[in-house]
C-alpha atoms as a PDB file:
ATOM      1  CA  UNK A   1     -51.370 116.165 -43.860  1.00  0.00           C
ATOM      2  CA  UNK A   2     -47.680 115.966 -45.337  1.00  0.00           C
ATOM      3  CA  UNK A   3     -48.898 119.105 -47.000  1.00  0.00           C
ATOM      4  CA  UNK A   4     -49.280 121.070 -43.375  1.00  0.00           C
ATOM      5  CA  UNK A   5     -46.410 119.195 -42.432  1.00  0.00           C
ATOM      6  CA  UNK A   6     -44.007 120.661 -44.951  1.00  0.00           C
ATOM      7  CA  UNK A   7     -45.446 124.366 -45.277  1.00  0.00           C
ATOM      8  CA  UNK A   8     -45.335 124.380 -41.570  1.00  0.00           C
ATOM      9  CA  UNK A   9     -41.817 123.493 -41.798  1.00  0.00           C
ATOM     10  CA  UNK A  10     -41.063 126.547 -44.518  1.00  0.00           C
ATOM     11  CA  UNK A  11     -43.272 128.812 -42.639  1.00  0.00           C
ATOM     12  CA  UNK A  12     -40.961 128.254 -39.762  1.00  0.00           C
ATOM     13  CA  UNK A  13     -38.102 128.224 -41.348  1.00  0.00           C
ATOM     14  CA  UNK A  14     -38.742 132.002 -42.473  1.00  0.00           C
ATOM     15  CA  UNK A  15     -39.454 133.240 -39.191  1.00  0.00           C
ATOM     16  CA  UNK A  16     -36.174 131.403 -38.113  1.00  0.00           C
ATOM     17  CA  UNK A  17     -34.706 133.359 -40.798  1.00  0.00           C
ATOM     18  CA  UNK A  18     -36.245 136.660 -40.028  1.00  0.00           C
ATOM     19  CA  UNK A  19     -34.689 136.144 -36.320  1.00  0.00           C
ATOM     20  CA  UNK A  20     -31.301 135.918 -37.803  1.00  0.00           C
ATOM     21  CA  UNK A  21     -31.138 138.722 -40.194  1.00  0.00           C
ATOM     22  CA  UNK A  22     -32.964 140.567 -36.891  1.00  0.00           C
ATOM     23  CA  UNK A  23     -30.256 139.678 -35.074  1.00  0.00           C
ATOM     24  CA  UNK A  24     -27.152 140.901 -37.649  1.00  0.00           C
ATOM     25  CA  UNK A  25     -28.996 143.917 -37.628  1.00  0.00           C
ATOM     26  CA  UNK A  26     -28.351 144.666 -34.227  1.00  0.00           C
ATOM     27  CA  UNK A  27     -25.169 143.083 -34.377  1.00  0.00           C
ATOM     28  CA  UNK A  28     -24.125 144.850 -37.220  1.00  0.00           C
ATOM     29  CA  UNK A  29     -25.347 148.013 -35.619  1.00  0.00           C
ATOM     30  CA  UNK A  30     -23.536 147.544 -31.999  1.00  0.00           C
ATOM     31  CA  UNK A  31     -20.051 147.437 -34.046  1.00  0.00           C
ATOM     32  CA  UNK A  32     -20.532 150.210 -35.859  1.00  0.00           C
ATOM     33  CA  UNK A  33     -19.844 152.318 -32.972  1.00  0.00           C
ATOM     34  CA  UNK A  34     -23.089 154.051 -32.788  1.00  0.00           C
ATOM     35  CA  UNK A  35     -24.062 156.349 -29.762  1.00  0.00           C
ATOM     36  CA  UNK A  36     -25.838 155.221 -27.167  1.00  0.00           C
ATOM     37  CA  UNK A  37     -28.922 157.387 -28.211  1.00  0.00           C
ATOM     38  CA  UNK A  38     -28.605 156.083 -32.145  1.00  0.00           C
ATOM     39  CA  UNK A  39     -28.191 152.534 -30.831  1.00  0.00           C
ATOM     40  CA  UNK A  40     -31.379 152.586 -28.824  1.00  0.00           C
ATOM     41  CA  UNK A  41     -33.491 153.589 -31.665  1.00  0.00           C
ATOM     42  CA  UNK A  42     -32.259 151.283 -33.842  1.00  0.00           C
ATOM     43  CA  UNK A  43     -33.187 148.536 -31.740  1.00  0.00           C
ATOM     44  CA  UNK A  44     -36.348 150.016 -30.880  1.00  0.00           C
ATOM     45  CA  UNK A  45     -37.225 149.806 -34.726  1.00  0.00           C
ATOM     46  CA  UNK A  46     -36.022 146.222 -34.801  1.00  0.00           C
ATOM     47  CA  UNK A  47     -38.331 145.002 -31.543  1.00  0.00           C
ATOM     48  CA  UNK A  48     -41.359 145.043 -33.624  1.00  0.00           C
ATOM     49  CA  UNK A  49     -39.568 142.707 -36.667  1.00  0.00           C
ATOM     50  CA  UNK A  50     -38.115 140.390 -33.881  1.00  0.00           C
ATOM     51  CA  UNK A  51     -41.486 140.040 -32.589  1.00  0.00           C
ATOM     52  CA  UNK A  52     -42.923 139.382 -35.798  1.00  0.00           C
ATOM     53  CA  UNK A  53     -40.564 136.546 -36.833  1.00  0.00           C
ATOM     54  CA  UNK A  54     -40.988 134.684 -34.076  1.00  0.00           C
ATOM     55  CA  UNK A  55     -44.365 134.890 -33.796  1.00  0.00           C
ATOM     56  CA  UNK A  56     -43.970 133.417 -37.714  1.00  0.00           C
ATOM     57  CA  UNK A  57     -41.796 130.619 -36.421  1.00  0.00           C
ATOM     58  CA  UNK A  58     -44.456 129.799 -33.768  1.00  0.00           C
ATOM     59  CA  UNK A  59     -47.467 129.446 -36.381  1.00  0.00           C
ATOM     60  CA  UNK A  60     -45.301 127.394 -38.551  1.00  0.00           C
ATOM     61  CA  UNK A  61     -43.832 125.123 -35.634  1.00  0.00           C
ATOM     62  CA  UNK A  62     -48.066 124.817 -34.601  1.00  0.00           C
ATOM     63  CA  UNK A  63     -48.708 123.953 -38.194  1.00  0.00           C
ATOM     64  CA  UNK A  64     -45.832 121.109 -37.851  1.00  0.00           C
ATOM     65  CA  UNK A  65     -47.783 119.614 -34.942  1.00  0.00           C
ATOM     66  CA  UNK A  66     -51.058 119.969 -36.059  1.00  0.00           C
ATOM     67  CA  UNK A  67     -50.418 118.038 -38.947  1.00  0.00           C
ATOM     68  CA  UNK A  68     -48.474 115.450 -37.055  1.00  0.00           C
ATOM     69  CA  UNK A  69     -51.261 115.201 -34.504  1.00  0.00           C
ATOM     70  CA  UNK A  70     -53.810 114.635 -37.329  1.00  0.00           C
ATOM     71  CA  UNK A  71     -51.750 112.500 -39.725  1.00  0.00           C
END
């Protein structure tokens, strides 16, 4: 189980990643001065990524547990 343990714990650590670089993107895109208009779509095509990591950071957070619970 240290196995699901551990790749749990990577899996989760790239969604955590993915959440960060999601959110310099936005950062990154608010001080650029973009218009209002330019600003929405950008975050509109970063929703979806967001989304993604954390739903990557969930699985591997589960995997952590599972493998507690069954080691």
């Amino acid at each position: 189980m240290d196995i699901l343990i551990w790749s749990g714990a990577v899996v989760s650590l790239l969604g955590l990643a993915g959440l960060l670089w999601c959110i310099y993107k936005v950062w990154q895109a608010r001080k650029s001065g973009l218009s209002d208009d330019a600003l929405r779509d950008t975050v509109r095509k970063i929703v979806p990524l967001n989304t993604g990591a954390l739903f990557v950071s969930v699985i591997g957070l589960m995997m952590v547990i599972v493998g507690i619970m069954l080691g």
